[in-house]
N, C-alpha and C. Protein backbone atom coordinates (compact mmCIF):
# COMPACT_ATOMS: atom_id res chain seq x y z
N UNK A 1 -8.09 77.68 -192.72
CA UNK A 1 -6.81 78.30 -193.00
C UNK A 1 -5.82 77.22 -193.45
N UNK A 2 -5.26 77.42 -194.19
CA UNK A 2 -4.38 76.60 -195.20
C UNK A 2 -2.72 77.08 -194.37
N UNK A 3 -1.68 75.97 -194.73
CA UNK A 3 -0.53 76.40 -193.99
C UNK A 3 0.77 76.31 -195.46
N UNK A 4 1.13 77.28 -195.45
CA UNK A 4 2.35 76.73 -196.52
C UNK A 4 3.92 77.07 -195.64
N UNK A 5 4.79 76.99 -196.99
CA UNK A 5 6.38 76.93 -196.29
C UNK A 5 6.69 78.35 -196.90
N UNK A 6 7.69 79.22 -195.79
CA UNK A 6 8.45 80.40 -196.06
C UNK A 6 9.98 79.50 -196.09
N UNK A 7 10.66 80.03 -196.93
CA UNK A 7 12.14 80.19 -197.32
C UNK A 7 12.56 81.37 -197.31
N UNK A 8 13.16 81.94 -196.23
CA UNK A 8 13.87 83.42 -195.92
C UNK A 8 15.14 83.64 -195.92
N UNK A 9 15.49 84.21 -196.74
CA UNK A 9 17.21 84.57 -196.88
C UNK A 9 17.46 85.75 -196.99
N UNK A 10 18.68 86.19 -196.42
CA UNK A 10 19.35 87.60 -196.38
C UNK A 10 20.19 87.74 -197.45
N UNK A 11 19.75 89.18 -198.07
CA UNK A 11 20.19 89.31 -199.72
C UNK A 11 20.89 90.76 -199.62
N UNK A 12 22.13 90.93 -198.75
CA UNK A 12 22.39 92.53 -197.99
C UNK A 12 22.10 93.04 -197.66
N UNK A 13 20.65 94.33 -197.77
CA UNK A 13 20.52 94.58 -196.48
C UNK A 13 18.75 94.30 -196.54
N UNK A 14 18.49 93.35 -197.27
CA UNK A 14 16.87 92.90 -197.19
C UNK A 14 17.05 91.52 -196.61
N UNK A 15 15.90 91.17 -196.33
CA UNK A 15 15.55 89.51 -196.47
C UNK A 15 14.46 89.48 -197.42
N UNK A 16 14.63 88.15 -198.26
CA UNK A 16 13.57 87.47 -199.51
C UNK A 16 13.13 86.33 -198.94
N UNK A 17 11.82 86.27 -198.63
CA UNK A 17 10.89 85.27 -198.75
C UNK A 17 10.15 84.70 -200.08
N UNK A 18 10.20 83.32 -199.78
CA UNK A 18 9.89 82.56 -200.71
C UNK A 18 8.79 81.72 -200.41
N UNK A 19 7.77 81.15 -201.49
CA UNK A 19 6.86 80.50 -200.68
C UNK A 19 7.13 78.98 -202.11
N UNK A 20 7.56 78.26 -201.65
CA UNK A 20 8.02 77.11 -202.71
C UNK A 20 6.80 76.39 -203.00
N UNK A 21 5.48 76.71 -202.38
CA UNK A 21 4.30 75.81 -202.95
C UNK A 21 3.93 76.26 -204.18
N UNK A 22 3.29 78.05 -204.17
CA UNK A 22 2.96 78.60 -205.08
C UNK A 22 3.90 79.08 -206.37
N UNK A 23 5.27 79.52 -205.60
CA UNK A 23 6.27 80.15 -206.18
C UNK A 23 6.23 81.81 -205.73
N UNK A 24 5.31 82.25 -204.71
CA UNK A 24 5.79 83.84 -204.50
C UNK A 24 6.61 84.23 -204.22
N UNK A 25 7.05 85.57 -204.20
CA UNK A 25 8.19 85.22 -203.70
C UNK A 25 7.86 87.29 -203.17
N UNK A 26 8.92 87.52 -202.14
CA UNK A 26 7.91 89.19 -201.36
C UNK A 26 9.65 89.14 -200.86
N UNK A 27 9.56 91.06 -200.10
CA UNK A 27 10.82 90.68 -199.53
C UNK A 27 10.57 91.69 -198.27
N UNK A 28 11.55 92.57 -197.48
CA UNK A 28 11.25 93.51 -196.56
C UNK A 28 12.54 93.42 -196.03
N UNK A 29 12.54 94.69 -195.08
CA UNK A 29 13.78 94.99 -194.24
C UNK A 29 14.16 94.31 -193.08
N UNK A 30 13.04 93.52 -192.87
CA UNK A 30 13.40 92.76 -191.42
C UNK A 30 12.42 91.26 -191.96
N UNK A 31 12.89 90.23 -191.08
CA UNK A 31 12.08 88.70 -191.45
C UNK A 31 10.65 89.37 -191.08
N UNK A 32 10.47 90.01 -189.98
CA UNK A 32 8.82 90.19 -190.08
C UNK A 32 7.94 90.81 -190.84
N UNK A 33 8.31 92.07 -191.42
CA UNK A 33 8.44 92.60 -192.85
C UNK A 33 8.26 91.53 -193.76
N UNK A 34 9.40 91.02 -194.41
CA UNK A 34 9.39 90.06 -195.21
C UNK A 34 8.13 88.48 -195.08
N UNK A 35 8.01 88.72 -193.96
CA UNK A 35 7.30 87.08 -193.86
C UNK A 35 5.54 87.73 -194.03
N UNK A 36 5.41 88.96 -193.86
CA UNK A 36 3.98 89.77 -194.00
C UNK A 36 3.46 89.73 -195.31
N UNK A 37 4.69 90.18 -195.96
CA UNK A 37 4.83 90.58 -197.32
C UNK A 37 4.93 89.42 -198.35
N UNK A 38 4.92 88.36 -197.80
CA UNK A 38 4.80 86.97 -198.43
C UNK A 38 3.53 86.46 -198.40
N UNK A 39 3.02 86.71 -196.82
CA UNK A 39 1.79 86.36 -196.81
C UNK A 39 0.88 87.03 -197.64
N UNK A 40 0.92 88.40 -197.78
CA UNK A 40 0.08 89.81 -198.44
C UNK A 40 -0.25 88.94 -199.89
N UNK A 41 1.35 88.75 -200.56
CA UNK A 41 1.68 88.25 -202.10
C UNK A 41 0.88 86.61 -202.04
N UNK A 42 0.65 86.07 -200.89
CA UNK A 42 0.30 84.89 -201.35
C UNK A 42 -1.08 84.75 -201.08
N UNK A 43 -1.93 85.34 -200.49
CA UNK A 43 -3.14 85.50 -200.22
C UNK A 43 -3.62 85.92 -201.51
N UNK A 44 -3.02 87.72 -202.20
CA UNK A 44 -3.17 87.70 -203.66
C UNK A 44 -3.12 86.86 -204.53
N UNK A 45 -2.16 86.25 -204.53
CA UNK A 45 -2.30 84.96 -205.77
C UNK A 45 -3.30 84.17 -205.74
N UNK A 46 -3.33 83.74 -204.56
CA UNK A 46 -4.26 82.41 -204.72
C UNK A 46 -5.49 82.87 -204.84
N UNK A 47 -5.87 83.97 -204.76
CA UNK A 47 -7.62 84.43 -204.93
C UNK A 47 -7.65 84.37 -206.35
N UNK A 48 -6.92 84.47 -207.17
CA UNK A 48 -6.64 84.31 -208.43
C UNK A 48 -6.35 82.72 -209.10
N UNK A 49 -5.21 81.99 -208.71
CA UNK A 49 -5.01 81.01 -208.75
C UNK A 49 -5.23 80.07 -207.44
N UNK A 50 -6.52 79.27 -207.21
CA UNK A 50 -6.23 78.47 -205.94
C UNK A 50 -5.69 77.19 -206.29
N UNK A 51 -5.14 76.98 -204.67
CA UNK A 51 -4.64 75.60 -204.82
C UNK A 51 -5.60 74.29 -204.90
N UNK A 52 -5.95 73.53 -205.49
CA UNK A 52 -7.00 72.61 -205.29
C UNK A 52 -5.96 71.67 -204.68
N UNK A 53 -4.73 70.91 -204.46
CA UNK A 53 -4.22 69.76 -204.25
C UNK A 53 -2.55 70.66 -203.87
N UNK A 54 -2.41 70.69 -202.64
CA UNK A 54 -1.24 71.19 -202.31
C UNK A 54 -0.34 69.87 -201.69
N UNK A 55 1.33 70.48 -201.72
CA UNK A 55 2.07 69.26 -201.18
C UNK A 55 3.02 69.42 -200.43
N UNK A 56 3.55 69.77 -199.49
CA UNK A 56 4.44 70.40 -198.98
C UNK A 56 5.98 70.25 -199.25
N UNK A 57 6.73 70.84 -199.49
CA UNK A 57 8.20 70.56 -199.99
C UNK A 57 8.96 69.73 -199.24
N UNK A 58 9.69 68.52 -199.23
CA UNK A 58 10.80 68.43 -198.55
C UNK A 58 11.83 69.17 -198.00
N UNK A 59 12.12 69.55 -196.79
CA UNK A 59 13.32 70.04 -196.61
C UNK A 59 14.43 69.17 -196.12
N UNK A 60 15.46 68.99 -196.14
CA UNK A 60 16.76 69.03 -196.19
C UNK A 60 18.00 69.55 -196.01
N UNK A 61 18.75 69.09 -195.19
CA UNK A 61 20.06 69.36 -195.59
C UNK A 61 21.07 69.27 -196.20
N UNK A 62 22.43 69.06 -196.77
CA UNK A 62 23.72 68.19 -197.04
C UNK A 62 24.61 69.04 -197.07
N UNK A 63 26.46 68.28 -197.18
CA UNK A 63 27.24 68.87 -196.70
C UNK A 63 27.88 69.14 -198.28
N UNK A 64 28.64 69.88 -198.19
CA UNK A 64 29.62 70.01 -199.32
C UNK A 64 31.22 70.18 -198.76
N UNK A 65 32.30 69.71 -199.24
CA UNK A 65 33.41 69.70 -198.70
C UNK A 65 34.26 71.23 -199.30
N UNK A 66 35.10 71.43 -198.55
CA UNK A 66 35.81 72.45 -199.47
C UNK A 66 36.39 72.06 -200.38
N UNK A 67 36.33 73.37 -201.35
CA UNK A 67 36.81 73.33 -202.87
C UNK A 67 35.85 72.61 -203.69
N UNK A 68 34.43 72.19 -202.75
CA UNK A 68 32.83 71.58 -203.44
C UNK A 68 32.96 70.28 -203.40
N UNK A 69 34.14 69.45 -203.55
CA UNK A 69 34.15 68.42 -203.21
C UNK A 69 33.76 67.70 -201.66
N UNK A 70 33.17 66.90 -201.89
CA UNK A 70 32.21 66.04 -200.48
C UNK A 70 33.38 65.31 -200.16
């Protein structure tokens, strides 16, 4: 079993999952919904496209100041 990264965000009244290795991207009414529905979409893909050499994304934070200025 292979492990990748979810990116979940609330988009009103869904959440969108993202999977930044492959690029899927699934959504649903609740994160567990959504994080199923990523997996569903990414299991599909890759039987199609596999990964031979995966890399995992950096994550990160940073700040931005108000009015965008730091």
């Amino acid at each position: 079993m292979e492990t990748f990264t979810a990116v979940i965000e609330k988009d009103e009244d869904m959440y969108v999952a993202k999977c930044p290795e492959v690029g899927t991207v699934s959504q649903g009414a609740t994160l567990e919904e959504a994080l199923a529905n990523l997996k569903e979409a990414t299991e599909l893909y890759l039987e199609e496209f596999p990964v031979h050499e995966k890399t995992h994304p950096i994550l990160t934070v940073f700040g931005v100041g108000k009015g965008g200025k730091s």
